[in-house]
PDB file of N, CA and C in Angstrom:
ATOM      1  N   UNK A   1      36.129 258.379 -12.787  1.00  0.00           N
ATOM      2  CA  UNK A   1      34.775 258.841 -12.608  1.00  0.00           C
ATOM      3  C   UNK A   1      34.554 260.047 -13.504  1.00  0.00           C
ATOM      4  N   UNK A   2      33.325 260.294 -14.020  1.00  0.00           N
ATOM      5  CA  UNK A   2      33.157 261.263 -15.045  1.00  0.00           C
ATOM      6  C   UNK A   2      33.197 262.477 -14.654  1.00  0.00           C
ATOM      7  N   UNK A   3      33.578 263.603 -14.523  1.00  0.00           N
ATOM      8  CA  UNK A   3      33.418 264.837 -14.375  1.00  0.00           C
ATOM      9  C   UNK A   3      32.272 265.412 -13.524  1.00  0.00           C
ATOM     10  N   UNK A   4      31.037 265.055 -14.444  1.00  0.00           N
ATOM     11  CA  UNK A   4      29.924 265.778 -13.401  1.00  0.00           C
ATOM     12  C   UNK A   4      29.425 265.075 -12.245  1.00  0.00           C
ATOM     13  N   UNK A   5      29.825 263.713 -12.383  1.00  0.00           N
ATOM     14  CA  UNK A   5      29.346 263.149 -11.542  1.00  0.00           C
ATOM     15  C   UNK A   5      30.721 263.090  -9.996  1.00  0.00           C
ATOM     16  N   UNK A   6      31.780 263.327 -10.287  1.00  0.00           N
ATOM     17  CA  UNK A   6      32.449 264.021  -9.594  1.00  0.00           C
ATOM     18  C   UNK A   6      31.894 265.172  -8.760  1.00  0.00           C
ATOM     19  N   UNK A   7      31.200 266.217  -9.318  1.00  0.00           N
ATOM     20  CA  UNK A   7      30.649 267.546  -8.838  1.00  0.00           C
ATOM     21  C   UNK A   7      29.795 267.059  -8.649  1.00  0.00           C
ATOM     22  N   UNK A   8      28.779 266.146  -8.580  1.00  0.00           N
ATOM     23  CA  UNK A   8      27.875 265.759  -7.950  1.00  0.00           C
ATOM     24  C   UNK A   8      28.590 265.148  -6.266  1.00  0.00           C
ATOM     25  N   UNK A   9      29.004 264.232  -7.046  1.00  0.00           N
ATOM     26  CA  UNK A   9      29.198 263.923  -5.629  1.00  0.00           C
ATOM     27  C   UNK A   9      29.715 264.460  -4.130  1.00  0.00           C
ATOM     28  N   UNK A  10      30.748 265.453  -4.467  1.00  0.00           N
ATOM     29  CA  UNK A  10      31.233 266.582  -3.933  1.00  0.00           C
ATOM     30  C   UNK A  10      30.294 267.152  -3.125  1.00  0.00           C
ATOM     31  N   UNK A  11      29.726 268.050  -4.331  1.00  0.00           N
ATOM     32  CA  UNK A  11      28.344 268.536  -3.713  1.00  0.00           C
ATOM     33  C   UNK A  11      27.236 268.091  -3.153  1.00  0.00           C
ATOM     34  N   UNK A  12      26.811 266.830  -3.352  1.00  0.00           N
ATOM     35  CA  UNK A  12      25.968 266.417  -1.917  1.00  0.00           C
ATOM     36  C   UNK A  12      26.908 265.738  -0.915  1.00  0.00           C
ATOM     37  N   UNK A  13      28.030 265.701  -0.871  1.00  0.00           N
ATOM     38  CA  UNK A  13      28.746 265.481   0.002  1.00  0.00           C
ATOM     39  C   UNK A  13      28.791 266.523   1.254  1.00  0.00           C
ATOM     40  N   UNK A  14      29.200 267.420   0.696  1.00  0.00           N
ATOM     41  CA  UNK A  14      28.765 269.126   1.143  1.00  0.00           C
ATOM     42  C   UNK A  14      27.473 269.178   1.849  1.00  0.00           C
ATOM     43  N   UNK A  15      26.291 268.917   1.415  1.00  0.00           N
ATOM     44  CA  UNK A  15      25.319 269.173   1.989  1.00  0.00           C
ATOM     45  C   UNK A  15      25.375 268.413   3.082  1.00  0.00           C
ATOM     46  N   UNK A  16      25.546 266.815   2.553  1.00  0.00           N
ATOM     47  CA  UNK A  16      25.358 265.758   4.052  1.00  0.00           C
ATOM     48  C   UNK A  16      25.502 266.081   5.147  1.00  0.00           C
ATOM     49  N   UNK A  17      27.268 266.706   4.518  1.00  0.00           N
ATOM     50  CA  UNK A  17      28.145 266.917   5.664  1.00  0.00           C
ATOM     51  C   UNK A  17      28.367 267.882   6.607  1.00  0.00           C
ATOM     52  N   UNK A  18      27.449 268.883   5.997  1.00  0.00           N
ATOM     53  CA  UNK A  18      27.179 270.485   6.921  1.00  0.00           C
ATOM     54  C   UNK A  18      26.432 269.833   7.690  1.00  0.00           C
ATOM     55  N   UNK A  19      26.208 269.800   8.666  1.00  0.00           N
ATOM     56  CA  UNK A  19      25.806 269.442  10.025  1.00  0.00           C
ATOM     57  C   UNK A  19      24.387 270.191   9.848  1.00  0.00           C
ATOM     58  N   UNK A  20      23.760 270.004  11.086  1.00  0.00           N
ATOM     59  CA  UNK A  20      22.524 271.403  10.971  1.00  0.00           C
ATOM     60  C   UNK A  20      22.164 271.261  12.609  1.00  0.00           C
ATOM     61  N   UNK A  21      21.827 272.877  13.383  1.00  0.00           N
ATOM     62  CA  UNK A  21      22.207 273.382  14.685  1.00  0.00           C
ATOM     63  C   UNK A  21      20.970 272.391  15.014  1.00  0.00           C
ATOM     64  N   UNK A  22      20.545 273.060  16.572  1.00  0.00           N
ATOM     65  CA  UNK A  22      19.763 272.925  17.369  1.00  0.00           C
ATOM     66  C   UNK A  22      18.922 273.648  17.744  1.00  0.00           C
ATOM     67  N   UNK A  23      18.550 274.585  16.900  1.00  0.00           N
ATOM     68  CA  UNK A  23      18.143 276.001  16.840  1.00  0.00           C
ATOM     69  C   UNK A  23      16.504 275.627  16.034  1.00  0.00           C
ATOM     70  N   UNK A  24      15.885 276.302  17.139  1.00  0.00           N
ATOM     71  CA  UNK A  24      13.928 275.821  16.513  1.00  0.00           C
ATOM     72  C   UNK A  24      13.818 275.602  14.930  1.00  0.00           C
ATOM     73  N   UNK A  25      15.044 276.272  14.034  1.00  0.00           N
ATOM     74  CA  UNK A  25      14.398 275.712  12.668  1.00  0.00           C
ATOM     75  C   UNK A  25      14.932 274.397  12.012  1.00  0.00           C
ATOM     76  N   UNK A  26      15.747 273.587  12.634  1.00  0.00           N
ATOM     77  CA  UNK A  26      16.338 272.467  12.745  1.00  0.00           C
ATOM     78  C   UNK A  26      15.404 271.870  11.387  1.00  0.00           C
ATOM     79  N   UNK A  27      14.053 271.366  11.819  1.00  0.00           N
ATOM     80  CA  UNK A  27      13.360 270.550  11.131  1.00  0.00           C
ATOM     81  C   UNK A  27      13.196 271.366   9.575  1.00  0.00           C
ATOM     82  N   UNK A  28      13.213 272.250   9.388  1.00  0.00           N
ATOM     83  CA  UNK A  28      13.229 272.805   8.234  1.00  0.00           C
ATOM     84  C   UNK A  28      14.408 273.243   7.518  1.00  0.00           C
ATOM     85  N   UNK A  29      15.310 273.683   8.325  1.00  0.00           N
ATOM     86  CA  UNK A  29      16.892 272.996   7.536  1.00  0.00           C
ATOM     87  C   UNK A  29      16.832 271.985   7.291  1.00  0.00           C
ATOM     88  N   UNK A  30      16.635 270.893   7.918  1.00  0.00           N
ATOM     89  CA  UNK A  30      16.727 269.372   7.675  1.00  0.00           C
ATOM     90  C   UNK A  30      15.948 269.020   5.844  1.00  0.00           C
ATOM     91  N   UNK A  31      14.780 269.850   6.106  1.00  0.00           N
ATOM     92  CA  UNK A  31      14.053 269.715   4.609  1.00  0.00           C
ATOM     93  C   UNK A  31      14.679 270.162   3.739  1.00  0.00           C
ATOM     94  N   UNK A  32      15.128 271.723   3.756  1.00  0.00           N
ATOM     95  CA  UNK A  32      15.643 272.294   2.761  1.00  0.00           C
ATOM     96  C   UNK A  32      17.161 271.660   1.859  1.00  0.00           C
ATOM     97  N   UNK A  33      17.659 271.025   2.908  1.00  0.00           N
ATOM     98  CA  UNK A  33      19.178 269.937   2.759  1.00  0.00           C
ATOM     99  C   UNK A  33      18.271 269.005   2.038  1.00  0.00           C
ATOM    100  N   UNK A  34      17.355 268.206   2.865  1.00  0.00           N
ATOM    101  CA  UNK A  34      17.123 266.803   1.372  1.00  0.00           C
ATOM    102  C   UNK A  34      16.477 267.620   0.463  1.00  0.00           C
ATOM    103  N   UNK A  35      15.803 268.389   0.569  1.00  0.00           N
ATOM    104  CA  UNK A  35      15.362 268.806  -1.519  1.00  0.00           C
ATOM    105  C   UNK A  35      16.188 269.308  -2.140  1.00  0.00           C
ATOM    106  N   UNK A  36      17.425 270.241  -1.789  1.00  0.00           N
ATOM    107  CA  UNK A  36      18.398 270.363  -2.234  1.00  0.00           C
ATOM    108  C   UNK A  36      18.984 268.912  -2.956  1.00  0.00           C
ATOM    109  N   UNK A  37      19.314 267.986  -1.508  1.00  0.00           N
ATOM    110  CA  UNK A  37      20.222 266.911  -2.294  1.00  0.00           C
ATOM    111  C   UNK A  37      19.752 265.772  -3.355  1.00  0.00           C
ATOM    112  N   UNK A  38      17.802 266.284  -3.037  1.00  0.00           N
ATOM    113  CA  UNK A  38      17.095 265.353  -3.907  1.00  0.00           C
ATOM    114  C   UNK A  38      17.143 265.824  -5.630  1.00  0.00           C
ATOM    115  N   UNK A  39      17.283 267.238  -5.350  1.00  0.00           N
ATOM    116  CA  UNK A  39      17.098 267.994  -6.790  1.00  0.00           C
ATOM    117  C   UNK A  39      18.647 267.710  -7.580  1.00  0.00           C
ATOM    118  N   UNK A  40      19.701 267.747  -6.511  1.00  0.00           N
ATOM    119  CA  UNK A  40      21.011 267.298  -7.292  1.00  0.00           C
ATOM    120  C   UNK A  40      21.133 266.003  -7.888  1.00  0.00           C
ATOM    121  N   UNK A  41      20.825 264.729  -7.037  1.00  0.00           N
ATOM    122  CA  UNK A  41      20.418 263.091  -6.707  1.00  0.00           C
ATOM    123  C   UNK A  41      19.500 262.791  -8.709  1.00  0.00           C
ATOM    124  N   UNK A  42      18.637 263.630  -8.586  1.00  0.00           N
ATOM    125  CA  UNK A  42      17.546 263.155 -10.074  1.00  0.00           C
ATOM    126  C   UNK A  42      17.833 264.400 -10.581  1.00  0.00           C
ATOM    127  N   UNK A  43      18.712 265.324 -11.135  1.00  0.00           N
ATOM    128  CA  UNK A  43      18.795 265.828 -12.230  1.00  0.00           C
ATOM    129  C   UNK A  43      18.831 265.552 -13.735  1.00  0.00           C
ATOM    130  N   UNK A  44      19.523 264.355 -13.820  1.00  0.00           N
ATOM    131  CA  UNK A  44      19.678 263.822 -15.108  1.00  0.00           C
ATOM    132  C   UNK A  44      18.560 262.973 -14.767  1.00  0.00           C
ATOM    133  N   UNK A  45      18.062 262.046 -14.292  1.00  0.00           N
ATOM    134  CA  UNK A  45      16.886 261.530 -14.648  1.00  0.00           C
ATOM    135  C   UNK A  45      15.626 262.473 -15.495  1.00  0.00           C
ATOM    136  N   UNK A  46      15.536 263.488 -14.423  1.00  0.00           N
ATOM    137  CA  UNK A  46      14.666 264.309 -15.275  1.00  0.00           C
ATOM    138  C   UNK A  46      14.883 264.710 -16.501  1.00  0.00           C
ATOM    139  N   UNK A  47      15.835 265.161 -16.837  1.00  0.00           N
ATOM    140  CA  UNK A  47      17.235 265.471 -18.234  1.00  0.00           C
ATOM    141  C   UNK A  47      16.282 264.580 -19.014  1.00  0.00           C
ATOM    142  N   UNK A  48      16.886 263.087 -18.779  1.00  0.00           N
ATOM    143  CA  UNK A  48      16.597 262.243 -19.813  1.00  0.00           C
ATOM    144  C   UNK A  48      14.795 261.795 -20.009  1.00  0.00           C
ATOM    145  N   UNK A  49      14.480 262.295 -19.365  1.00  0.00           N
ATOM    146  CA  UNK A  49      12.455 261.923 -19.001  1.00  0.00           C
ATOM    147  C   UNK A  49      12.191 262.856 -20.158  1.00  0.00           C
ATOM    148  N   UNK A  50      12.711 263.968 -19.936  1.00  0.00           N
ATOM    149  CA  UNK A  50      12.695 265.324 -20.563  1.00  0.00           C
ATOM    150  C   UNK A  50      12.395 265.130 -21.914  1.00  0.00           C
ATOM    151  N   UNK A  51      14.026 264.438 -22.912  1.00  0.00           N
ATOM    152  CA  UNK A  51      13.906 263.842 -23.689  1.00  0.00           C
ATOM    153  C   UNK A  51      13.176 262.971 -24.325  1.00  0.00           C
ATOM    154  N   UNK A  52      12.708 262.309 -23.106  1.00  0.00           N
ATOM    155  CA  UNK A  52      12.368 260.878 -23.878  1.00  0.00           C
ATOM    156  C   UNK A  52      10.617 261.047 -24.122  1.00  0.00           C
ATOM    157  N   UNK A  53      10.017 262.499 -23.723  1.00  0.00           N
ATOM    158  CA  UNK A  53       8.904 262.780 -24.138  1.00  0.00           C
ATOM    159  C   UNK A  53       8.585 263.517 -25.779  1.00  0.00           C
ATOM    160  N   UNK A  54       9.678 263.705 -26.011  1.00  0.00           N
ATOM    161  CA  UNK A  54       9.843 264.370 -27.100  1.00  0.00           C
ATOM    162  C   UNK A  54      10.432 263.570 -28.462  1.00  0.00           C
ATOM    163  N   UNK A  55      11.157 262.122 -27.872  1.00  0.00           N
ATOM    164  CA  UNK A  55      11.895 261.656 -28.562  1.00  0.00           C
ATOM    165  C   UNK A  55      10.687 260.814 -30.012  1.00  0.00           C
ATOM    166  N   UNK A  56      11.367 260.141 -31.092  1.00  0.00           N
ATOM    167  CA  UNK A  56      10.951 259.917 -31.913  1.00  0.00           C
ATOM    168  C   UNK A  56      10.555 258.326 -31.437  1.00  0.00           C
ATOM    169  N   UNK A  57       9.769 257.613 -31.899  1.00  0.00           N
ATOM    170  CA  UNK A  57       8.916 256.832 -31.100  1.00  0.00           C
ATOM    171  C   UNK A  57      10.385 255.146 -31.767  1.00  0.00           C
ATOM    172  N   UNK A  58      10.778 255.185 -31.970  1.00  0.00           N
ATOM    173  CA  UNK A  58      12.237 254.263 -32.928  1.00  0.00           C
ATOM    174  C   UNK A  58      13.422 254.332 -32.048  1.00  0.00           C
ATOM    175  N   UNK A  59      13.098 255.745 -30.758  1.00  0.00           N
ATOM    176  CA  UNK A  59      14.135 255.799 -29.642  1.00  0.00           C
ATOM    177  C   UNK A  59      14.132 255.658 -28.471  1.00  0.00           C
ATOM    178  N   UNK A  60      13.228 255.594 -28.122  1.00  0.00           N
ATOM    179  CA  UNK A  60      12.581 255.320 -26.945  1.00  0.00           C
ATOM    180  C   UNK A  60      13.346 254.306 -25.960  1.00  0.00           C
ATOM    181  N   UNK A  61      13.286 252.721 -27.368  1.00  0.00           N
ATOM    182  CA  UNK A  61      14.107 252.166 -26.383  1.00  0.00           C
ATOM    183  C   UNK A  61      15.674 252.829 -25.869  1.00  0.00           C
ATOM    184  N   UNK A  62      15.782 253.628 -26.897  1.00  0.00           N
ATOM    185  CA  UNK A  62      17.264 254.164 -26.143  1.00  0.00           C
ATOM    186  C   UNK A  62      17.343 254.727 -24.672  1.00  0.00           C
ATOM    187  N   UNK A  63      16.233 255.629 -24.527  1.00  0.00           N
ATOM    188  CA  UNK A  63      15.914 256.155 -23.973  1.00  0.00           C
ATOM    189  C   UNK A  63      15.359 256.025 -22.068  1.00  0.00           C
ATOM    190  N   UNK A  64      14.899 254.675 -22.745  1.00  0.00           N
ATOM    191  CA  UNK A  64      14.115 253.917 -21.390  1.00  0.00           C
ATOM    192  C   UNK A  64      15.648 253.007 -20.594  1.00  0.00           C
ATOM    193  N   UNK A  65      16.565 253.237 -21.454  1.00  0.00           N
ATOM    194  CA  UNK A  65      17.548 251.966 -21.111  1.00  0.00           C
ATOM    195  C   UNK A  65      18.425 253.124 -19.948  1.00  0.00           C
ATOM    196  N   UNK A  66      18.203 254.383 -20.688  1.00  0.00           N
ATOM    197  CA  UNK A  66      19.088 255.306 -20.003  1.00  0.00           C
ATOM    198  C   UNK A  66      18.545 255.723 -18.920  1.00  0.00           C
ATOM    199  N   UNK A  67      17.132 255.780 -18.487  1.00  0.00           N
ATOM    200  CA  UNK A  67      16.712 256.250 -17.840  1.00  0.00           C
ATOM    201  C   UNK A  67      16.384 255.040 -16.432  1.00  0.00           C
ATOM    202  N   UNK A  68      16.445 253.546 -17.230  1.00  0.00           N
ATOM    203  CA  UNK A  68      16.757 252.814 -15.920  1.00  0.00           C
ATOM    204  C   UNK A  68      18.110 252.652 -15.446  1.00  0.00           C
ATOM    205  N   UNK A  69      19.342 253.084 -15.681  1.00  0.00           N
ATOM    206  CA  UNK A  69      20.915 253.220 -15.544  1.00  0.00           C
ATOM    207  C   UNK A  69      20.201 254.723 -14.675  1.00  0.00           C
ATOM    208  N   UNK A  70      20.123 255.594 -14.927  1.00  0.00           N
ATOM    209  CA  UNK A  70      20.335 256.590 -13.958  1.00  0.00           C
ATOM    210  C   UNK A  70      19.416 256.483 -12.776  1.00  0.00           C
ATOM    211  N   UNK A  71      17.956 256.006 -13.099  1.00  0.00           N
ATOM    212  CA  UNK A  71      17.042 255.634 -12.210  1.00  0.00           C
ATOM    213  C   UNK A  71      17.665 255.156 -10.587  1.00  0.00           C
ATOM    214  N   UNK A  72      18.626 253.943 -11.077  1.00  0.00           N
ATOM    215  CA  UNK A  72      19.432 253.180  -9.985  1.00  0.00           C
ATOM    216  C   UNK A  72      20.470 254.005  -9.540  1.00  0.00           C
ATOM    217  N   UNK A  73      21.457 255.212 -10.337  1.00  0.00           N
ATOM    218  CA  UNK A  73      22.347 256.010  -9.589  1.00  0.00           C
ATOM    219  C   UNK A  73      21.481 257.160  -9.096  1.00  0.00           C
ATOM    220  N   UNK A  74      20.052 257.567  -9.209  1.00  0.00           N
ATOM    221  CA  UNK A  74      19.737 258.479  -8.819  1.00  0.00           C
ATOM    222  C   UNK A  74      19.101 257.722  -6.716  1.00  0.00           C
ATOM    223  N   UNK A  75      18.823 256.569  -7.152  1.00  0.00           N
ATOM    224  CA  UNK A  75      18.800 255.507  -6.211  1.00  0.00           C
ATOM    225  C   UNK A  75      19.562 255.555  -5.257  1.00  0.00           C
ATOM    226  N   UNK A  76      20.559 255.005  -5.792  1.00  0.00           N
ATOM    227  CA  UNK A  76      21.794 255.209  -4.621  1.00  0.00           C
ATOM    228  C   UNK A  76      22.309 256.447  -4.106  1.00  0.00           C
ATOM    229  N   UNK A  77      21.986 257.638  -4.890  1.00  0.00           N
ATOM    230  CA  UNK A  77      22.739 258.832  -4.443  1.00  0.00           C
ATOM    231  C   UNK A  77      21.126 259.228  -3.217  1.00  0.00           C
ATOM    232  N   UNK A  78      20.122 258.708  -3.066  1.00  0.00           N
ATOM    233  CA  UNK A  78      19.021 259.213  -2.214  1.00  0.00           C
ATOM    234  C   UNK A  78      19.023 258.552  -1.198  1.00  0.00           C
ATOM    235  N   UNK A  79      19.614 257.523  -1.974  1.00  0.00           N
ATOM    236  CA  UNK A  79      20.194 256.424  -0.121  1.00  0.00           C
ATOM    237  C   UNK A  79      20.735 256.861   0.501  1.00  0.00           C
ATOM    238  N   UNK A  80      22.048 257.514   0.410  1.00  0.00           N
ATOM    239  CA  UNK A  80      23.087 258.746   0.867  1.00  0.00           C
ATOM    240  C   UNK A  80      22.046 259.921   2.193  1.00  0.00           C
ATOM    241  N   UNK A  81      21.230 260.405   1.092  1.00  0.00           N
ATOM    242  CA  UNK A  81      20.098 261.559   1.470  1.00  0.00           C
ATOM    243  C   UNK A  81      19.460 260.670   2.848  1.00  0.00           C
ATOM    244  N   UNK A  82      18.897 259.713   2.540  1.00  0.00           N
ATOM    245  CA  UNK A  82      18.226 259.216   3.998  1.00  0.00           C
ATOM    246  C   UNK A  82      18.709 258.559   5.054  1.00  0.00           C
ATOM    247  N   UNK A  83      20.106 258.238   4.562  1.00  0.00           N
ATOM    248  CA  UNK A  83      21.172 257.270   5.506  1.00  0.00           C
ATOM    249  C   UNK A  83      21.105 258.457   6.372  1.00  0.00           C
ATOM    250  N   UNK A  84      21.466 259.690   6.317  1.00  0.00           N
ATOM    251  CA  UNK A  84      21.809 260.885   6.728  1.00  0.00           C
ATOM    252  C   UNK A  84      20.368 261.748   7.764  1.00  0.00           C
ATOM    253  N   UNK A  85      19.208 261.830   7.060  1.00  0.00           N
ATOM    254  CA  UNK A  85      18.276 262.698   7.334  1.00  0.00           C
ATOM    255  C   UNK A  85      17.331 261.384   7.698  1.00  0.00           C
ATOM    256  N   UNK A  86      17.194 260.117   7.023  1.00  0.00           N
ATOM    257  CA  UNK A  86      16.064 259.692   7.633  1.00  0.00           C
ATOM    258  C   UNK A  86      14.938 259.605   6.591  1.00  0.00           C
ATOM    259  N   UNK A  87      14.235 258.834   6.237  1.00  0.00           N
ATOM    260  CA  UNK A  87      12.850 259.110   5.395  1.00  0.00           C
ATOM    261  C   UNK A  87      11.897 259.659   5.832  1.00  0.00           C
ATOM    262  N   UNK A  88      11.322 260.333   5.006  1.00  0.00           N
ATOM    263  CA  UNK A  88      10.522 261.141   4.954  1.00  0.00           C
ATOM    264  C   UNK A  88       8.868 260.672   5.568  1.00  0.00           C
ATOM    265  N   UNK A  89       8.087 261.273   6.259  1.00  0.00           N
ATOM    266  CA  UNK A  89       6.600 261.506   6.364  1.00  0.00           C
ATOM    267  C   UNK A  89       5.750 261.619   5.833  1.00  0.00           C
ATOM    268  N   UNK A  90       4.707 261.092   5.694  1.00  0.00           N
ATOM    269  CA  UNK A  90       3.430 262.112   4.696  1.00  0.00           C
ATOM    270  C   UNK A  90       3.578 263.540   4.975  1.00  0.00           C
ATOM    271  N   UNK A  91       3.776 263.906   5.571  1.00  0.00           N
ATOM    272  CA  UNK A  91       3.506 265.404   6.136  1.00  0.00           C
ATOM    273  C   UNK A  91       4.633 266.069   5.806  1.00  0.00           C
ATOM    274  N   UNK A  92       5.615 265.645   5.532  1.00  0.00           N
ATOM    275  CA  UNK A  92       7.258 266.156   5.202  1.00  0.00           C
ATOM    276  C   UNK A  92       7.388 265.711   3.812  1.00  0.00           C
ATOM    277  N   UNK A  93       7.003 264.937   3.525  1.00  0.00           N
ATOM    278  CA  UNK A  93       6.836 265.097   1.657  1.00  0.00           C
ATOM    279  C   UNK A  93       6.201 266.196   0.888  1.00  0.00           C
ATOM    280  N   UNK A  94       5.223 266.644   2.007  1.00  0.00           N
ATOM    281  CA  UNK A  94       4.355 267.910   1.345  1.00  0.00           C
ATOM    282  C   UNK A  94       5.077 269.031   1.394  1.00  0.00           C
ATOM    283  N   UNK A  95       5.698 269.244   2.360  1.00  0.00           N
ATOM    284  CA  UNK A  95       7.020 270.627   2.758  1.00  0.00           C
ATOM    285  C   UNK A  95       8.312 270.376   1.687  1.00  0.00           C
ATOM    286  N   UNK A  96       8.536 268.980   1.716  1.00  0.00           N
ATOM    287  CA  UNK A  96       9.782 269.232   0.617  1.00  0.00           C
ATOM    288  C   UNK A  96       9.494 269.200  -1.112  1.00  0.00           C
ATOM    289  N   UNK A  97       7.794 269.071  -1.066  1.00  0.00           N
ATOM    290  CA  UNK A  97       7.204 268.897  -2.792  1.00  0.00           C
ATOM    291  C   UNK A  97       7.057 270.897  -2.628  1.00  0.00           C
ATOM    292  N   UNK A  98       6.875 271.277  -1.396  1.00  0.00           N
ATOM    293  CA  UNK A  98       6.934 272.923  -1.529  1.00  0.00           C
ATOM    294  C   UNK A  98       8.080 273.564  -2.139  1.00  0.00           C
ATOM    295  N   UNK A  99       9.090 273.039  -1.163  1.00  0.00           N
ATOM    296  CA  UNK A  99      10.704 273.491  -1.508  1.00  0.00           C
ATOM    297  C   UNK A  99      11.275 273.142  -2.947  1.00  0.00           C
ATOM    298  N   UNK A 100      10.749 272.221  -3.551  1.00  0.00           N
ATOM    299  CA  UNK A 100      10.991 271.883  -4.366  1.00  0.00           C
ATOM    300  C   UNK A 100      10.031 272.643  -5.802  1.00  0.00           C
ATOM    301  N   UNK A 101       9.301 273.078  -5.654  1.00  0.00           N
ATOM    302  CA  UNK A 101       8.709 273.990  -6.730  1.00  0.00           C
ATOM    303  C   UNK A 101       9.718 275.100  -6.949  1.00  0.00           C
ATOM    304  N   UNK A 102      10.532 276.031  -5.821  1.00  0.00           N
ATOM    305  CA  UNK A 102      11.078 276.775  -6.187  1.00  0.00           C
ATOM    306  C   UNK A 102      12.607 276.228  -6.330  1.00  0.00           C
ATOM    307  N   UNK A 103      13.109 275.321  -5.784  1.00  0.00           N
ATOM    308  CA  UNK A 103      14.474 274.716  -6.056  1.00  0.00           C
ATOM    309  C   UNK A 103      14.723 273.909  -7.188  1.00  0.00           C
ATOM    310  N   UNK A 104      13.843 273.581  -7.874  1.00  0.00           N
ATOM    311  CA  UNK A 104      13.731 272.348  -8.974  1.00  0.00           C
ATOM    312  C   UNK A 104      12.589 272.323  -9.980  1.00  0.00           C
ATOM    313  N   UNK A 105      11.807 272.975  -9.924  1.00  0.00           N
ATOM    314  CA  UNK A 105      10.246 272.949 -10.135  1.00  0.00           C
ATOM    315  C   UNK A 105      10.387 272.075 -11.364  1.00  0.00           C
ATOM    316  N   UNK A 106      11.403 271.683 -12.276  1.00  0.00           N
ATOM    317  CA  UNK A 106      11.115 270.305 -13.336  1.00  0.00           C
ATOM    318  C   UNK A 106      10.698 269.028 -12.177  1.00  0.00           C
ATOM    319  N   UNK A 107      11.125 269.105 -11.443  1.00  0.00           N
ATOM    320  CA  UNK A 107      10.914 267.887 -10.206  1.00  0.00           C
ATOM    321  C   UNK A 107      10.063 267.741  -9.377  1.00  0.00           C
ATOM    322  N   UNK A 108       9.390 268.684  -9.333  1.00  0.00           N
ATOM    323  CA  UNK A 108       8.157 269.543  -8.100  1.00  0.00           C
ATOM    324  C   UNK A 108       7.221 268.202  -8.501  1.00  0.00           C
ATOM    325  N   UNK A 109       6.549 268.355  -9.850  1.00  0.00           N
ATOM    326  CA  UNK A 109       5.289 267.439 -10.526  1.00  0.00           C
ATOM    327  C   UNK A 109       5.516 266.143  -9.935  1.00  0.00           C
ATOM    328  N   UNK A 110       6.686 265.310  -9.838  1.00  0.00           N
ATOM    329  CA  UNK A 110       6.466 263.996  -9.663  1.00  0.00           C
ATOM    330  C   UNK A 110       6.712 263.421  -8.219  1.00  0.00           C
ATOM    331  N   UNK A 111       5.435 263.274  -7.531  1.00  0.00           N
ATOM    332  CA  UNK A 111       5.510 263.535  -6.085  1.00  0.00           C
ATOM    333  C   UNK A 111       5.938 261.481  -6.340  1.00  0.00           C
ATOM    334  N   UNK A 112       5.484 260.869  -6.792  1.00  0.00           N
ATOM    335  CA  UNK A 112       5.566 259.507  -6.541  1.00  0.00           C
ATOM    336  C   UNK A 112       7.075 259.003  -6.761  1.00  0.00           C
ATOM    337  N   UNK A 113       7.863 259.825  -7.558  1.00  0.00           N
ATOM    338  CA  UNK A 113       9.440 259.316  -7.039  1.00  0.00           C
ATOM    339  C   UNK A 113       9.775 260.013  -6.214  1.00  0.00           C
ATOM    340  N   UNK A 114       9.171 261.022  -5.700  1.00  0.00           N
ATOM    341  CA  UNK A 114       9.962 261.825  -4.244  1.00  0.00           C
ATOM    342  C   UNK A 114       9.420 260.695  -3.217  1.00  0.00           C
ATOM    343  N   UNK A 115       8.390 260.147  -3.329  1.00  0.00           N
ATOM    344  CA  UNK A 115       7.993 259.178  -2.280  1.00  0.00           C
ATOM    345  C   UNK A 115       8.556 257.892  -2.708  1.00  0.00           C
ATOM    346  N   UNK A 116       8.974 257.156  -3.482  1.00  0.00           N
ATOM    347  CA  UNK A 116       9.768 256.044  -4.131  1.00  0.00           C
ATOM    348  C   UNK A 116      11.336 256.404  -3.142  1.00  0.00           C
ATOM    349  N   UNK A 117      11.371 257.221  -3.326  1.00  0.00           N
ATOM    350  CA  UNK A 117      13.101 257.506  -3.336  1.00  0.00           C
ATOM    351  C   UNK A 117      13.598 257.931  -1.665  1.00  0.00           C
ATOM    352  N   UNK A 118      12.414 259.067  -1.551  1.00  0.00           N
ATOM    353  CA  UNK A 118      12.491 259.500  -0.115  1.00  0.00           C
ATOM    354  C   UNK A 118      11.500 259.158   1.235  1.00  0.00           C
ATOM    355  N   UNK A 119      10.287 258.628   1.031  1.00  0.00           N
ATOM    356  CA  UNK A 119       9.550 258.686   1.421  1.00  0.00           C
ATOM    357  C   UNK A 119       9.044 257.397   2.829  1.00  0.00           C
ATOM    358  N   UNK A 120       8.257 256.642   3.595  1.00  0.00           N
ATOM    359  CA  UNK A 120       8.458 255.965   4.264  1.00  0.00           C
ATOM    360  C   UNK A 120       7.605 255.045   3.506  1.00  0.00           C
TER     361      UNK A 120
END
């Protein structure tokens, strides 16, 4: 397995796996854990989106090929996220598109894969 994706996995392993209390802010730990594990989950997607807005129009297809290969591991690593927490609400998409301006804010803008990925 490659290196970062090693430390990926680790690390939302970590998150899954920290438990979270019973204590009134429960539901908002609960958020702050999936935008965390959502912002780890599509990092390189965004990476390569990043790119592929900038790229020379002769690369694209490179580009689009890479971005459906991570599309599907960013997929499976959010399956992880909801096996765990559960999908998300209308009303809890809006709290974790919050958390996510300051945890990720390349990721904040695209509310329709936070709802693709996390959402009900």
């Amino acid at each position: 397995m490659h290196t970062a994706c090693r430390i990926s996995v680790s690390f939302l392993s970590l998150i899954l796996l920290s438990g979270y209390g019973c204590d009134g802010n429960t539901a908002q730990k609960r958020l702050e854990k999936i935008s965390t594990a959502y912002c780890e989950c599509t990092a390189q997607l965004a990476a390569i989106n990043r790119q592929a807005d900038t790229a020379a129009p002769a690369r694209l297809n490179v580009y689009f090929k890479q971005m459906e290969s991570e599309y599907t591991r960013a997929k499976e690593c959010t399956a992880m996220v909801v096996g765990q927490f559960g999908r998300l609400k209308a009303a809890e998409l809006d709290s974790v598109q919050a958390l996510l301006n300051t945890k990720c804010p390349h990721l904040a803008g695209n509310r329709d894969l936070l709802q693709e990925l996390l959402g009900e």
